[in-house]
Protein backbone atom coordinates (compact mmCIF):
# COMPACT_ATOMS: atom_id res chain seq x y z
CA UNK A 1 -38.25 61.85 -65.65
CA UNK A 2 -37.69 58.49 -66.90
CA UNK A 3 -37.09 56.72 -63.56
CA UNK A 4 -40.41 58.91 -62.01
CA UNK A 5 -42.34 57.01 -65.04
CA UNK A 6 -40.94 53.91 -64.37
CA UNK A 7 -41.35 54.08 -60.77
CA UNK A 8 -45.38 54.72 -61.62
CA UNK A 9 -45.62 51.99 -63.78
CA UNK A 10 -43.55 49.55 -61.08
CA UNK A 11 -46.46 50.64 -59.03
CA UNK A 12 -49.40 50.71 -61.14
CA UNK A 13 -48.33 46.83 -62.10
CA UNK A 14 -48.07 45.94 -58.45
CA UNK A 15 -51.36 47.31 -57.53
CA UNK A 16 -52.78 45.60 -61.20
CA UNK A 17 -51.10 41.82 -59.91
CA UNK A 18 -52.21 42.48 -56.46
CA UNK A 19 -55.83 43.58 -57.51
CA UNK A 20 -55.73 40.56 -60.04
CA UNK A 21 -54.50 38.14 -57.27
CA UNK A 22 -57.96 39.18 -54.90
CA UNK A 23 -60.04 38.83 -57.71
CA UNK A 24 -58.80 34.92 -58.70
CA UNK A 25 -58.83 34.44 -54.63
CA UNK A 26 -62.31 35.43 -54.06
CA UNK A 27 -63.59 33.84 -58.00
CA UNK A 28 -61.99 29.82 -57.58
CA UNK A 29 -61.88 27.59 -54.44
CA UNK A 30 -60.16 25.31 -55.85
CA UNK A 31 -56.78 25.32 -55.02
CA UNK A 32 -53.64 22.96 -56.06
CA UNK A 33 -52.57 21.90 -52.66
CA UNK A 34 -49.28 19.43 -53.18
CA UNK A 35 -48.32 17.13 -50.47
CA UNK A 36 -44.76 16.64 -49.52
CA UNK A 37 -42.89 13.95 -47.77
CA UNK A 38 -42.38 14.86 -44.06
CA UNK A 39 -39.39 17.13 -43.50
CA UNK A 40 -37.95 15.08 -40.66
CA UNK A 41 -37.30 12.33 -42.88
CA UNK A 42 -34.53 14.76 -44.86
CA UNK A 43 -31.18 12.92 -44.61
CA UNK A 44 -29.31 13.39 -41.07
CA UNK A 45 -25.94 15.53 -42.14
CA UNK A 46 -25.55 17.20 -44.85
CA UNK A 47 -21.43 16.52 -46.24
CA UNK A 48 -19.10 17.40 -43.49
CA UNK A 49 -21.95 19.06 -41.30
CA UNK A 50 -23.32 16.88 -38.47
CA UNK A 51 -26.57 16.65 -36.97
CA UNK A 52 -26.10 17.62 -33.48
CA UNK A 53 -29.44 17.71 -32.08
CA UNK A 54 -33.17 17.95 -33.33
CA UNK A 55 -35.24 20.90 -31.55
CA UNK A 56 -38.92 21.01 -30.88
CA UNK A 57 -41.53 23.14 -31.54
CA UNK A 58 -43.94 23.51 -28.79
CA UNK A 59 -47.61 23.63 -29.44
CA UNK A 60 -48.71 27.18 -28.73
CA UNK A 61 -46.11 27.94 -31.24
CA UNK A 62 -47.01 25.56 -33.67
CA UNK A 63 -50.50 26.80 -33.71
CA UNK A 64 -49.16 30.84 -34.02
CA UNK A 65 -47.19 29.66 -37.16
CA UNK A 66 -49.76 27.37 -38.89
CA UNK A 67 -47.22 25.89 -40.93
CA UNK A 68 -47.66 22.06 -42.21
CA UNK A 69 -44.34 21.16 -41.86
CA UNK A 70 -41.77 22.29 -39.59
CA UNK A 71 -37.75 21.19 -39.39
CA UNK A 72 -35.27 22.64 -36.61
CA UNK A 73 -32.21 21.01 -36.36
CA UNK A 74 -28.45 21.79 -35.77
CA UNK A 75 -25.42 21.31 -37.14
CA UNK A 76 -21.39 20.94 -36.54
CA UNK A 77 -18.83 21.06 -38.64
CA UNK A 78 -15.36 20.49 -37.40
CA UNK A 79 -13.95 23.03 -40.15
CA UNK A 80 -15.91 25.75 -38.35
CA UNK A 81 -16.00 27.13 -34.21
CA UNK A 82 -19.73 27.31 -34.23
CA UNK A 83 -22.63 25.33 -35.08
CA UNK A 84 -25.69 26.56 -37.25
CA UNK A 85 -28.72 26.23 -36.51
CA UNK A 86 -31.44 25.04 -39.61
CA UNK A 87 -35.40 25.54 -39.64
CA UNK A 88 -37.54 25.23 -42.38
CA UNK A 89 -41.22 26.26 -42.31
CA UNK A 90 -43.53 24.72 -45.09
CA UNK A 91 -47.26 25.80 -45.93
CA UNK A 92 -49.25 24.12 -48.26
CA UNK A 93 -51.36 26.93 -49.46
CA UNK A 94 -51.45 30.61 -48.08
CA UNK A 95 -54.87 31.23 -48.65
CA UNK A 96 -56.51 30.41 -45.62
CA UNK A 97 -54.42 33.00 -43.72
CA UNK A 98 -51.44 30.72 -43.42
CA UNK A 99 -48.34 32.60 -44.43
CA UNK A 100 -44.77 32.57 -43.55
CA UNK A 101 -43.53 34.79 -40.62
CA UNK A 102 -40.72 36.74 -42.34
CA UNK A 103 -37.49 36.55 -39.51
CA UNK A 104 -37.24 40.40 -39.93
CA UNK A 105 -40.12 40.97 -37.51
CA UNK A 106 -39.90 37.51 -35.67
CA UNK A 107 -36.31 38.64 -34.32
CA UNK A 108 -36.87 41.65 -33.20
CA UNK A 109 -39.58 40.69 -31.58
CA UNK A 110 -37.64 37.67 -29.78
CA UNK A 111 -35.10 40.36 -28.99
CA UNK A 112 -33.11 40.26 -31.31
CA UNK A 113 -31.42 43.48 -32.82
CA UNK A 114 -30.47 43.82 -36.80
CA UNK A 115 -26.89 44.90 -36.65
CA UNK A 116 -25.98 44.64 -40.19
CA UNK A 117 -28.63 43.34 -43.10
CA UNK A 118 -28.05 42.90 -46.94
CA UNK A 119 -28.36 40.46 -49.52
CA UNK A 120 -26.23 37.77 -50.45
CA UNK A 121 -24.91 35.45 -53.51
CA UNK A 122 -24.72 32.03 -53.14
CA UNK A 123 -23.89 29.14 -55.98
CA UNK A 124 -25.66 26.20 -55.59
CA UNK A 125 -25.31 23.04 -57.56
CA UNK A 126 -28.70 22.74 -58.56
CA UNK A 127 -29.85 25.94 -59.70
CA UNK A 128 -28.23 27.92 -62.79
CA UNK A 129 -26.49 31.05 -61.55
CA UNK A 130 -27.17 32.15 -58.19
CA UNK A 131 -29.31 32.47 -55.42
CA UNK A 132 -30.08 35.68 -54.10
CA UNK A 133 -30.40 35.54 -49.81
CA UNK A 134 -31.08 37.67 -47.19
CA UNK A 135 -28.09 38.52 -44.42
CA UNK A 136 -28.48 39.66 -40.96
CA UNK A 137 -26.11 40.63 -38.12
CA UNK A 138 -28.27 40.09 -34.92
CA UNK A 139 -27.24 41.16 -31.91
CA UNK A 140 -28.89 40.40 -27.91
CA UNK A 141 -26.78 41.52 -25.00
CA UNK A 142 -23.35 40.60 -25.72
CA UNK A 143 -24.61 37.83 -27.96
CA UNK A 144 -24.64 37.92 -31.73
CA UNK A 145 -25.80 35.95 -34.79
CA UNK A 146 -25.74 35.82 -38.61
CA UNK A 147 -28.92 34.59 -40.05
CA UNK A 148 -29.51 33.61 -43.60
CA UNK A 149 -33.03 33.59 -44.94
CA UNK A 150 -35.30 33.15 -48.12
CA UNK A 151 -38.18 31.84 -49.41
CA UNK A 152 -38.54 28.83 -51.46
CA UNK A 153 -40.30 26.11 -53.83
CA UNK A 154 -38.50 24.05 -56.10
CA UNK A 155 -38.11 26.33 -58.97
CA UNK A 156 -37.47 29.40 -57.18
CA UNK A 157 -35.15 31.20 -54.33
CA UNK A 158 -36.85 34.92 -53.25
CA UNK A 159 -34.79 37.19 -50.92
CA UNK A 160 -37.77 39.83 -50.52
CA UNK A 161 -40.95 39.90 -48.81
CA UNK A 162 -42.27 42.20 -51.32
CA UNK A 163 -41.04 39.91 -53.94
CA UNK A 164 -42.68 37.02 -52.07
CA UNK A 165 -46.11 38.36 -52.27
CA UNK A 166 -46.19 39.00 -55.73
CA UNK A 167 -44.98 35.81 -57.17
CA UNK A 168 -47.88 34.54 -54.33
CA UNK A 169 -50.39 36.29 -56.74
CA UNK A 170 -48.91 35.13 -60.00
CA UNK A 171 -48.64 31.62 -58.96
CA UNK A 172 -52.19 31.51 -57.66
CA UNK A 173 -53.38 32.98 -61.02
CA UNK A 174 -51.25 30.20 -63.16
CA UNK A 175 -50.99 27.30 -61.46
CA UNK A 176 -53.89 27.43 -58.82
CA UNK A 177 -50.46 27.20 -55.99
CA UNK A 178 -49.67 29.47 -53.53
CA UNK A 179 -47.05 26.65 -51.27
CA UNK A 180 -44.39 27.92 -50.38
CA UNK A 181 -41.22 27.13 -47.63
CA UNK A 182 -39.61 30.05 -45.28
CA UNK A 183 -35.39 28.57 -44.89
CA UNK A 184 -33.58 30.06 -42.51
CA UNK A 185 -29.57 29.40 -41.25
CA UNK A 186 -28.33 30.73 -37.63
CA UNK A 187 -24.76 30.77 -37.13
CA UNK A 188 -23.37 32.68 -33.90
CA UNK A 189 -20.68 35.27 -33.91
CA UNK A 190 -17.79 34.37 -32.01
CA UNK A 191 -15.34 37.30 -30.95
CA UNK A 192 -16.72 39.49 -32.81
CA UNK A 193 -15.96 38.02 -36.36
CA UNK A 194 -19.21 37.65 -38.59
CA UNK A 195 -17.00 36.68 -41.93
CA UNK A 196 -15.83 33.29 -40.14
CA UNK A 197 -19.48 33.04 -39.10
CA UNK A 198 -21.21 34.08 -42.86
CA UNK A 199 -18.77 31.89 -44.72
CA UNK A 200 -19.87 28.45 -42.17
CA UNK A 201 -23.69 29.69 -43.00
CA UNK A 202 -23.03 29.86 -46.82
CA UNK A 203 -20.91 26.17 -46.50
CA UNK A 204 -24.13 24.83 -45.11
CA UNK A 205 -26.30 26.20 -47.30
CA UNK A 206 -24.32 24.79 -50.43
CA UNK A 207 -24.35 21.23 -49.39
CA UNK A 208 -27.97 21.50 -47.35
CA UNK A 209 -29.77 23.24 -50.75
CA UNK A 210 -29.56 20.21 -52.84
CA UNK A 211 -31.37 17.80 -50.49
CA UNK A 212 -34.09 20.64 -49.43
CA UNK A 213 -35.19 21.05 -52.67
CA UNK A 214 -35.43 17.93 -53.43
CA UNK A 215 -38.14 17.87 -50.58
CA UNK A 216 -40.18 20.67 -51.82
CA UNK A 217 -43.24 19.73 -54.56
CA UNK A 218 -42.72 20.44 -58.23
């Protein structure tokens, strides 16, 4: 009975923070909008992990993701077999209908399968505790990936979407923000062994976090 009456009243808050949220977007225009410095100045390698090559974002793309700040890059690391690959998607303000497209319907819909998915656990240096990301398996043909992903500022790490969207509302209503970045690490699968490949995507995050967020607005 208890967990039925705290189920309703996990729902009856969302639906209060999410009715809340409409009402401040539809009462204020004025919205906090922070500017950052331009991702593609971020420093070149990141401890023992090498730039290898910067990617591009074509236009029509671009325009479908309406982000203001976009960074692909990857990465080597003579410790580990395979590269990873590192894109970051800033947006200013998500009021307008710019959002962040969450990589658990952007894969699939590139082809890409979810094998495994979870959460993991990650110390960083600058952060007490944890942070708490999202882990897929991906697989295409004979080809497969893990991907690390999450959603960030520089006070906070979310794993979930739904998680996401409410701390989109209660940001709006405090602070008059709603910027936010969408992080995401590739690593490919060789022979079949995802641990080799989670434990390179984790390295990379731990010495890549640091410099990320110092990029991201206060």
């Amino acid at each position: 009975m208890r967990s039925i009456l705290r189920s309703k009243f996990a729902v009856a808050l969302t639906v209060a923070l999410l009715a809340e949220g409409i009402l401040y977007y539809s009462a204020f225009a004025i919205e906090n909008t922070p500017q950052i410095k331009p991702l593609d100045l971020m420093t070149a390698d990141f401890g023992n992990w090498r730039l290898l090559q910067t990617g591009h974002i074509d236009q029509e793309t671009l325009e479908m993701l309406k982000a203001d700040d976009t960074l692909t890059r990857s990465y080597g690391n003579p410790a580990f077999p395979a590269p990873a690959g590192f894109y970051v998607a800033y947006f200013k303000t998500q009021r307008t209908g710019q959002a962040p497209h969450s990589p658990k319907n952007c894969l699939p819909g590139s082809g890409w399968e979810p094998l495994k998915e979870g959460v993991l656990d990650i110390p960083v240096t600058t952060m007490p505790g944890n942070i708490r990301v999202n882990r897929y398996v991906v697989t295409r043909g004979e080809n497969a990936s893990v991907v690390l992903y999450w959603y960030q500022t520089r006070q906070r790490v979310i794993a979930s979407d739904y998680s996401a969207k409410l701390w989109l509302v209660l940001d709006s209503i405090r602070y008059h923000r709603s910027d936010t970045a969408l992080v995401r690490v590739i690593v490919p699968v060789l022979n079949g062994d995802d641990k080799t490949a989670t434990v390179a995507a984790v390295d990379f995050v731990k010495v890549m976090f640091p410099v990320l967020q110092a990029y991201l607005p206060a």
